[in-house]
PDB file of N, CA and C in Angstrom:
ATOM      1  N   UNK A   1       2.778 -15.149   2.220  1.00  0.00           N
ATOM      2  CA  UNK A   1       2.673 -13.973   1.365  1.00  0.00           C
ATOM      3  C   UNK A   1       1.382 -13.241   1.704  1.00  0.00           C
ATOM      4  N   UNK A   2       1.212 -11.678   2.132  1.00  0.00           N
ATOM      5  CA  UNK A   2       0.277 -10.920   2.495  1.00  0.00           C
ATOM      6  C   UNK A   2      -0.082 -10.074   1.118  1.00  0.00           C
ATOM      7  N   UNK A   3      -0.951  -9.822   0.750  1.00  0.00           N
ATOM      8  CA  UNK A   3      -1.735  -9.384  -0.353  1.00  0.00           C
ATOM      9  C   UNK A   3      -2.030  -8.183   0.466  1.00  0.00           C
ATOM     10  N   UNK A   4      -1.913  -6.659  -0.138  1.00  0.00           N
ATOM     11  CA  UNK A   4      -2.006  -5.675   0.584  1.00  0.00           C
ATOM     12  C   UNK A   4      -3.052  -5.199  -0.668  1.00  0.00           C
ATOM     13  N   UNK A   5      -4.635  -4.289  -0.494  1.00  0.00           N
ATOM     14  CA  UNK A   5      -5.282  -4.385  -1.123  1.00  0.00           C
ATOM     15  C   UNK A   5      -5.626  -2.983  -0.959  1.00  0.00           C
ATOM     16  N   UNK A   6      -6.490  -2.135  -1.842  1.00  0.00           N
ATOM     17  CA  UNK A   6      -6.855  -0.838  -1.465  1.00  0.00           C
ATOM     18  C   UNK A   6      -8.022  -1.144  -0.500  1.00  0.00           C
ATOM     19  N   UNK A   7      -8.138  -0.678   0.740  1.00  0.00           N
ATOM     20  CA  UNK A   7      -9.944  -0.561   1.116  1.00  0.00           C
ATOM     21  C   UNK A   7     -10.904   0.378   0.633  1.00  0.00           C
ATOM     22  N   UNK A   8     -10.436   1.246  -0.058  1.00  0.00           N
ATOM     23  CA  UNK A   8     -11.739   1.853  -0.535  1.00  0.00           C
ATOM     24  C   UNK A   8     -10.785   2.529  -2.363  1.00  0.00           C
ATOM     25  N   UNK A   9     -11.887   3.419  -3.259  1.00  0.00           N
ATOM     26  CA  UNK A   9     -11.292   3.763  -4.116  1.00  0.00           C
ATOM     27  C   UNK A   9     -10.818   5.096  -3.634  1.00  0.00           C
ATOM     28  N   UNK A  10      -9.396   5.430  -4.969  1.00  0.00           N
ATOM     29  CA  UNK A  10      -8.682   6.681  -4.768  1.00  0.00           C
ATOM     30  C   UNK A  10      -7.690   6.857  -5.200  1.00  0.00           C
ATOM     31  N   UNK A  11      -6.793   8.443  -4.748  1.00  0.00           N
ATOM     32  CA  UNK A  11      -5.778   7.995  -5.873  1.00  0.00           C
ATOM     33  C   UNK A  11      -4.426   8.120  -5.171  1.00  0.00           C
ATOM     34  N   UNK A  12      -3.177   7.545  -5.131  1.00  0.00           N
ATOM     35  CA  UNK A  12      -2.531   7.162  -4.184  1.00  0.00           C
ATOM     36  C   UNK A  12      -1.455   8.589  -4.719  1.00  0.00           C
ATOM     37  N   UNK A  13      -1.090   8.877  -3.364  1.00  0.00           N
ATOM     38  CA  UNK A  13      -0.522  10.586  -2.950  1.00  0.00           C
ATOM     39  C   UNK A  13       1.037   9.931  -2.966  1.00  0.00           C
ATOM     40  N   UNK A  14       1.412   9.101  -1.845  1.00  0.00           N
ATOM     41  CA  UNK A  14       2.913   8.977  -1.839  1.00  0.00           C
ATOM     42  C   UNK A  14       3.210   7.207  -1.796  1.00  0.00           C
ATOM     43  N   UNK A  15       3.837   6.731  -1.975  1.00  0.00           N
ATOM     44  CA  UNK A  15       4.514   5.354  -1.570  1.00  0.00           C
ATOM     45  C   UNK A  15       5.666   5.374  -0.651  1.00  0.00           C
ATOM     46  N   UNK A  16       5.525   5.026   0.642  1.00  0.00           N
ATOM     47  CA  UNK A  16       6.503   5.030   1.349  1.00  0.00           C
ATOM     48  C   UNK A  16       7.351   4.155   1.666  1.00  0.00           C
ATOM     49  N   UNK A  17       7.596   2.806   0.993  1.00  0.00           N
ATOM     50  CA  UNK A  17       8.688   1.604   0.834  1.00  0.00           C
ATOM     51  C   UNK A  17       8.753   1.729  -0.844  1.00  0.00           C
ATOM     52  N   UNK A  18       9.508   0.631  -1.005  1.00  0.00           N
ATOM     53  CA  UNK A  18      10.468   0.158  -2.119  1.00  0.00           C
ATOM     54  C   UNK A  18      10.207  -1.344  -1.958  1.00  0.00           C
ATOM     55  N   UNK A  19      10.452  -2.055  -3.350  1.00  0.00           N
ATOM     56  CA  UNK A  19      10.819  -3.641  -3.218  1.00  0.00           C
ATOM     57  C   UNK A  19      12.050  -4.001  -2.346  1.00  0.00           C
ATOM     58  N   UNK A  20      12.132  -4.873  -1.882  1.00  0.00           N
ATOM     59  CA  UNK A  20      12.969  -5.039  -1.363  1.00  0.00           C
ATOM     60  C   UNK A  20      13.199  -4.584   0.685  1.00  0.00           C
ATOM     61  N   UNK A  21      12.370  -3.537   0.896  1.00  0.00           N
ATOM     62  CA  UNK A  21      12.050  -2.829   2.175  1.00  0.00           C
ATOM     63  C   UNK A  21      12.048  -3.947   3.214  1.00  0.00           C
ATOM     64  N   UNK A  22      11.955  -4.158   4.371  1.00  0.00           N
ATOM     65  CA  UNK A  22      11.760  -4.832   5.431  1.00  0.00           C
ATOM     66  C   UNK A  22      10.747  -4.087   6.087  1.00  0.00           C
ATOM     67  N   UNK A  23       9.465  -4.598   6.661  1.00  0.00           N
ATOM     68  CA  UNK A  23       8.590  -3.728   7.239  1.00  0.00           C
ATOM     69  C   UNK A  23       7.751  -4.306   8.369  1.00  0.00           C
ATOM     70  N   UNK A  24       7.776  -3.694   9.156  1.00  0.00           N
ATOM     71  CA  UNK A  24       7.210  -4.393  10.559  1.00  0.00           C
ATOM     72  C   UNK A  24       5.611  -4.035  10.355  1.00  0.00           C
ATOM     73  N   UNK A  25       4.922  -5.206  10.712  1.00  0.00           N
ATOM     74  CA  UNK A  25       3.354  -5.196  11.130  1.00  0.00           C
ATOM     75  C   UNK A  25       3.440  -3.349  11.560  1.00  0.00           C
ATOM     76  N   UNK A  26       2.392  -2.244  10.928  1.00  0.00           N
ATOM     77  CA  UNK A  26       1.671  -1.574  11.542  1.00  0.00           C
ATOM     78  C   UNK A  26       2.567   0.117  10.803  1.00  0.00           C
ATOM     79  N   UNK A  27       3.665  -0.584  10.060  1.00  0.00           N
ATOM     80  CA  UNK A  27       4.444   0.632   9.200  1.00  0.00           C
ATOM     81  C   UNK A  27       3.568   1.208   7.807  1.00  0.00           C
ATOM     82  N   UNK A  28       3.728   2.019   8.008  1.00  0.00           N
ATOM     83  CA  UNK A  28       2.674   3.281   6.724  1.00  0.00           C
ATOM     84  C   UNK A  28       3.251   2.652   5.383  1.00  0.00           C
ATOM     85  N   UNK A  29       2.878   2.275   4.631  1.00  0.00           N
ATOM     86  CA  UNK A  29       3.351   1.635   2.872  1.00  0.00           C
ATOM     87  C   UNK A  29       2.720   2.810   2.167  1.00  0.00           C
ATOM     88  N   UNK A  30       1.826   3.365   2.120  1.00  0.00           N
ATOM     89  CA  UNK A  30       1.359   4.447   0.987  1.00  0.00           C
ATOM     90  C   UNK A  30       0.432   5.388   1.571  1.00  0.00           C
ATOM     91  N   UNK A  31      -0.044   6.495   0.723  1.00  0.00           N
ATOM     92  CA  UNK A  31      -1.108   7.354   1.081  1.00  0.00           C
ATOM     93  C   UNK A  31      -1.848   7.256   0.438  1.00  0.00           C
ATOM     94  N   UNK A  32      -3.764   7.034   0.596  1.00  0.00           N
ATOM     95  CA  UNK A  32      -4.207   7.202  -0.415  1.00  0.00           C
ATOM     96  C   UNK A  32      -5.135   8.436  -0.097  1.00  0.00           C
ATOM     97  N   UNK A  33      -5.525   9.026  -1.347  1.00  0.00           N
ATOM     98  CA  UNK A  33      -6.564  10.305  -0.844  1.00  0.00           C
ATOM     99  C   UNK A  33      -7.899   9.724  -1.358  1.00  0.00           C
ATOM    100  N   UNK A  34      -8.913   9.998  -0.605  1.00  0.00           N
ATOM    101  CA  UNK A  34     -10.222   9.332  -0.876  1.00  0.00           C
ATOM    102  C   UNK A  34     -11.479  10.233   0.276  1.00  0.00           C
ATOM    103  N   UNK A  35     -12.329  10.679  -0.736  1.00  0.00           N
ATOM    104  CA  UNK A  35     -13.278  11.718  -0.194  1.00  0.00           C
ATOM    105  C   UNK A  35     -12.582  12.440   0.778  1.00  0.00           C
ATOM    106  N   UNK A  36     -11.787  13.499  -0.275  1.00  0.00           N
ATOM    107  CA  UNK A  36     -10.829  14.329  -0.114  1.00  0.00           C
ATOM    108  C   UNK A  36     -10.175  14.201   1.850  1.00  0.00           C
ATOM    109  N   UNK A  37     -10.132  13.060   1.800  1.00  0.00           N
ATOM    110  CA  UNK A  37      -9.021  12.990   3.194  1.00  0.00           C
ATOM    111  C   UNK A  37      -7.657  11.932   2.644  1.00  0.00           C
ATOM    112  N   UNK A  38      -6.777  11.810   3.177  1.00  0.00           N
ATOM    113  CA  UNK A  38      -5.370  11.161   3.518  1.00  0.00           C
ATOM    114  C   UNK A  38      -5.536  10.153   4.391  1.00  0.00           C
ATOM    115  N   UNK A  39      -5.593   8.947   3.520  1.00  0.00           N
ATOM    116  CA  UNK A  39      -5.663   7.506   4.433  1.00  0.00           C
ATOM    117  C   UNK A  39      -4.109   6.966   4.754  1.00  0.00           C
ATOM    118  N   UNK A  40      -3.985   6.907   5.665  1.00  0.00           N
ATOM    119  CA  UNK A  40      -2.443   5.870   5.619  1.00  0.00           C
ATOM    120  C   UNK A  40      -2.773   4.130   4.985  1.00  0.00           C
ATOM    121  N   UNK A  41      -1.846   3.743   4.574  1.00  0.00           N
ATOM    122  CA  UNK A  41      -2.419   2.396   4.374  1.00  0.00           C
ATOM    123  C   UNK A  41      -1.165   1.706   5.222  1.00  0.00           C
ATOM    124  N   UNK A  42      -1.582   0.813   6.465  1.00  0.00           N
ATOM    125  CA  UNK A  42      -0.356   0.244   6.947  1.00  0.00           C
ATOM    126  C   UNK A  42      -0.022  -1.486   6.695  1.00  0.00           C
ATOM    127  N   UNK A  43       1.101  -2.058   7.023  1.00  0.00           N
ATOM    128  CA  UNK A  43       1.740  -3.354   6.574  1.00  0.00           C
ATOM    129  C   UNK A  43       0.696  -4.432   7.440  1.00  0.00           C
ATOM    130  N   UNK A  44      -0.142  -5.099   7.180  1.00  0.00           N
ATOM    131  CA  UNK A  44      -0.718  -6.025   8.194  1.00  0.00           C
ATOM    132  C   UNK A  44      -0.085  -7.127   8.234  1.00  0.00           C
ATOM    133  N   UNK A  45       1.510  -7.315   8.317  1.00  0.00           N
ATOM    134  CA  UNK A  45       2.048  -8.360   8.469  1.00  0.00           C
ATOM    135  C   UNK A  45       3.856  -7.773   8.405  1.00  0.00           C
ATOM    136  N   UNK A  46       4.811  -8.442   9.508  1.00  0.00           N
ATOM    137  CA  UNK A  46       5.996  -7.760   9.264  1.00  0.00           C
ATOM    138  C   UNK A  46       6.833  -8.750   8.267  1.00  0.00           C
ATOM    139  N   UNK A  47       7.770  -8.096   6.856  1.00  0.00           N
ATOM    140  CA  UNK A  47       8.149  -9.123   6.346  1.00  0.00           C
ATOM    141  C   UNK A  47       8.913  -8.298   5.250  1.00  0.00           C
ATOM    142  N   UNK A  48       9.481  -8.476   4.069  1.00  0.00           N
ATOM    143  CA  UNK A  48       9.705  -7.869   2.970  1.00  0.00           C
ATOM    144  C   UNK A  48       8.929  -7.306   1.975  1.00  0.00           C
ATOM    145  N   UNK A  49       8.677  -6.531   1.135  1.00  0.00           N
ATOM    146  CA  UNK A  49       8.364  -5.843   0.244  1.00  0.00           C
ATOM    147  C   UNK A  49       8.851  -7.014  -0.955  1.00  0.00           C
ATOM    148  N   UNK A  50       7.800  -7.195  -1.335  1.00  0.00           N
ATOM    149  CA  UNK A  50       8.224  -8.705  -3.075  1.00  0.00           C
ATOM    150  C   UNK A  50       7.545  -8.028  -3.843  1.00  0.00           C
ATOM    151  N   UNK A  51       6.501  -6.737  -4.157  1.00  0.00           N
ATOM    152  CA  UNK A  51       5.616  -6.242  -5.184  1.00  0.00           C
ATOM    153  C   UNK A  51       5.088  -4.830  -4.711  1.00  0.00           C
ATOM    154  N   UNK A  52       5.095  -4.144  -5.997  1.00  0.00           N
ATOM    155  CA  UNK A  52       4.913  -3.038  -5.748  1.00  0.00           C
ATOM    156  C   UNK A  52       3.716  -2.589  -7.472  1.00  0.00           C
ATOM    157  N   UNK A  53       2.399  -2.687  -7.158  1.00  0.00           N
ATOM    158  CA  UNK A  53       1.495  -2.587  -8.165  1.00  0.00           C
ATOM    159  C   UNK A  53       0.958  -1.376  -8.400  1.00  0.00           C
ATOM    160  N   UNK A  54       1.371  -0.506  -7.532  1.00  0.00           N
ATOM    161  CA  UNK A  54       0.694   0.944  -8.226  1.00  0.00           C
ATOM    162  C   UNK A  54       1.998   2.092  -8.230  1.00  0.00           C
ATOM    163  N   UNK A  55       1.457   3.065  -8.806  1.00  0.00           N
ATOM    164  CA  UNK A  55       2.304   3.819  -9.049  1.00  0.00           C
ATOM    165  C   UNK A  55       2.065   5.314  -7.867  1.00  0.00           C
ATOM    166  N   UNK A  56       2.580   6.318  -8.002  1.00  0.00           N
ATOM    167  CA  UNK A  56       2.175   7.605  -7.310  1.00  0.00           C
ATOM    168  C   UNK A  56       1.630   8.351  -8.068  1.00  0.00           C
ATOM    169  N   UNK A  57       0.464   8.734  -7.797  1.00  0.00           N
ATOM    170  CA  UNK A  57      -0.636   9.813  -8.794  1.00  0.00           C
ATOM    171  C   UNK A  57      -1.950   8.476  -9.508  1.00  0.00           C
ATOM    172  N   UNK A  58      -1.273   7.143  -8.873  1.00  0.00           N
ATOM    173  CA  UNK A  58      -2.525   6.379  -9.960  1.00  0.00           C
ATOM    174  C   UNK A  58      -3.794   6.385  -9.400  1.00  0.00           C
ATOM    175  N   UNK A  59      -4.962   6.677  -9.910  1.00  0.00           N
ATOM    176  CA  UNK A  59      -6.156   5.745  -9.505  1.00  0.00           C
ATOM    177  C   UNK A  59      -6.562   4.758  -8.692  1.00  0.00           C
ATOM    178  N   UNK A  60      -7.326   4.114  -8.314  1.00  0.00           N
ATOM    179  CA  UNK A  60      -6.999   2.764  -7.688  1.00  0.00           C
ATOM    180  C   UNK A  60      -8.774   2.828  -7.570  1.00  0.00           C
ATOM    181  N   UNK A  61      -9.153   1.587  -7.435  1.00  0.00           N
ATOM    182  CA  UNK A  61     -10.250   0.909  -7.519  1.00  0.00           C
ATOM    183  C   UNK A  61     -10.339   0.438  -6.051  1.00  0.00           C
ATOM    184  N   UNK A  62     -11.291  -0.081  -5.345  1.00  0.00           N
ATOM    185  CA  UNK A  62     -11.462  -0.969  -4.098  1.00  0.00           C
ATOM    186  C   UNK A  62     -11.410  -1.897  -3.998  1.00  0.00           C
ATOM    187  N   UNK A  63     -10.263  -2.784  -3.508  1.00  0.00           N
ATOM    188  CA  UNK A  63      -9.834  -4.331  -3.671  1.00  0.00           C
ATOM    189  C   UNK A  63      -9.137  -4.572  -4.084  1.00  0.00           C
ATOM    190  N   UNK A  64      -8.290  -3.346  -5.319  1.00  0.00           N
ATOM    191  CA  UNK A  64      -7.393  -3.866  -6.385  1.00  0.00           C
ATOM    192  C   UNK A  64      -5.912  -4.087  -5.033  1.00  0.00           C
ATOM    193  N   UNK A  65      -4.994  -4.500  -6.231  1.00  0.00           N
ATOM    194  CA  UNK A  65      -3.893  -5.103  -5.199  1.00  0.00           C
ATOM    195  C   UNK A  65      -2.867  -3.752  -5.467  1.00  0.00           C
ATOM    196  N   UNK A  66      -2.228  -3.257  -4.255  1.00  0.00           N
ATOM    197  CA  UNK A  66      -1.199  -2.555  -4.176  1.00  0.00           C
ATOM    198  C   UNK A  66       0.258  -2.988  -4.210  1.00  0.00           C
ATOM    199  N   UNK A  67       0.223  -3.721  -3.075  1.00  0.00           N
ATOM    200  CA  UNK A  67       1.317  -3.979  -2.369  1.00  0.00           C
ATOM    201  C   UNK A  67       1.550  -5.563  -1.981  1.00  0.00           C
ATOM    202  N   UNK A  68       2.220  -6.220  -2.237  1.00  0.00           N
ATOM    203  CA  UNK A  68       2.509  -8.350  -1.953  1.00  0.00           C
ATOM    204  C   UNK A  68       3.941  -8.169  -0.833  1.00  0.00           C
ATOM    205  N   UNK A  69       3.634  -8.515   0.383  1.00  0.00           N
ATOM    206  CA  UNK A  69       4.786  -8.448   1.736  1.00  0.00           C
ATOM    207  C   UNK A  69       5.022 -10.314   1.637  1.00  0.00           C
ATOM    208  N   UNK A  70       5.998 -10.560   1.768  1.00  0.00           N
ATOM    209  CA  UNK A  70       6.354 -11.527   1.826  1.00  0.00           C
ATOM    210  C   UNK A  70       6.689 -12.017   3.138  1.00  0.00           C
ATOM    211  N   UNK A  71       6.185 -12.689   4.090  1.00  0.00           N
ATOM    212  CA  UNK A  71       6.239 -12.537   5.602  1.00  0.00           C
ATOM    213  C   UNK A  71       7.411 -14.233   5.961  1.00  0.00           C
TER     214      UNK A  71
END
Protein backbone atom coordinates (compact mmCIF):
# COMPACT_ATOMS: atom_id res chain seq x y z
CA UNK A 1 0.00 0.00 0.00
CA UNK A 2 1.52 3.53 -1.26
CA UNK A 3 0.46 6.52 0.84
CA UNK A 4 0.25 9.41 -1.68
CA UNK A 5 0.88 12.67 0.39
CA UNK A 6 0.70 16.45 -0.53
CA UNK A 7 4.47 17.84 -0.95
CA UNK A 8 3.84 21.14 -0.25
CA UNK A 9 0.53 23.20 0.95
CA UNK A 10 -2.47 24.19 -1.45
CA UNK A 11 -5.54 23.83 -2.82
CA UNK A 12 -6.29 20.95 -5.11
CA UNK A 13 -7.73 22.25 -8.78
CA UNK A 14 -8.79 18.78 -10.35
CA UNK A 15 -8.66 14.94 -9.35
CA UNK A 16 -7.87 12.90 -12.14
CA UNK A 17 -8.72 9.06 -11.00
CA UNK A 18 -11.54 7.57 -9.06
CA UNK A 19 -11.48 4.60 -6.42
CA UNK A 20 -11.23 1.86 -7.98
CA UNK A 21 -8.78 3.34 -11.15
CA UNK A 22 -5.78 1.19 -12.16
CA UNK A 23 -2.72 3.46 -12.45
CA UNK A 24 0.68 2.97 -13.70
CA UNK A 25 3.86 4.39 -11.78
CA UNK A 26 4.25 8.12 -13.20
CA UNK A 27 0.17 8.82 -14.14
CA UNK A 28 -1.11 12.48 -13.02
CA UNK A 29 -3.77 11.65 -9.81
CA UNK A 30 -4.53 15.44 -9.07
CA UNK A 31 -3.64 19.12 -9.51
CA UNK A 32 -2.58 21.09 -6.89
CA UNK A 33 -2.17 24.98 -7.13
CA UNK A 34 0.51 26.29 -4.80
CA UNK A 35 2.35 29.76 -5.07
CA UNK A 36 0.04 30.42 -7.74
CA UNK A 37 1.51 27.60 -10.16
CA UNK A 38 -0.18 24.01 -11.17
CA UNK A 39 1.67 21.07 -9.67
CA UNK A 40 0.81 17.68 -11.17
CA UNK A 41 0.90 15.19 -8.45
CA UNK A 42 1.91 11.74 -10.05
CA UNK A 43 1.26 7.78 -8.87
CA UNK A 44 4.77 6.70 -7.33
CA UNK A 45 3.77 3.21 -7.60
CA UNK A 46 1.53 1.28 -10.40
CA UNK A 47 -1.54 -0.37 -8.71
CA UNK A 48 -5.27 0.50 -7.83
CA UNK A 49 -6.83 3.47 -6.40
CA UNK A 50 -8.24 2.03 -2.51
CA UNK A 51 -8.65 5.93 -1.13
CA UNK A 52 -9.47 8.99 -2.14
CA UNK A 53 -9.00 11.83 0.94
CA UNK A 54 -9.50 15.10 -0.54
CA UNK A 55 -11.94 16.65 -2.32
CA UNK A 56 -11.71 19.33 -5.49
CA UNK A 57 -11.48 23.01 -4.30
CA UNK A 58 -10.08 21.62 -0.73
CA UNK A 59 -7.17 23.07 1.07
CA UNK A 60 -4.52 20.78 1.85
CA UNK A 61 -1.72 21.11 4.32
CA UNK A 62 1.98 19.54 3.59
CA UNK A 63 2.13 15.86 4.32
CA UNK A 64 -1.50 15.45 4.74
CA UNK A 65 -2.66 12.22 2.89
CA UNK A 66 -4.46 12.49 -0.50
CA UNK A 67 -4.48 9.53 -2.19
CA UNK A 68 -3.76 5.29 -0.69
CA UNK A 69 -2.69 3.10 -4.27
CA UNK A 70 -2.81 -0.25 -3.43
CA UNK A 71 0.16 -1.83 -5.42
Amino acid sequence: MEIVEAPLAGKVLQIHVKVGDTVTEGDTLCTLEALKMENAIVAPVSGTVKEIRITQGQAIKAGETMIIIES
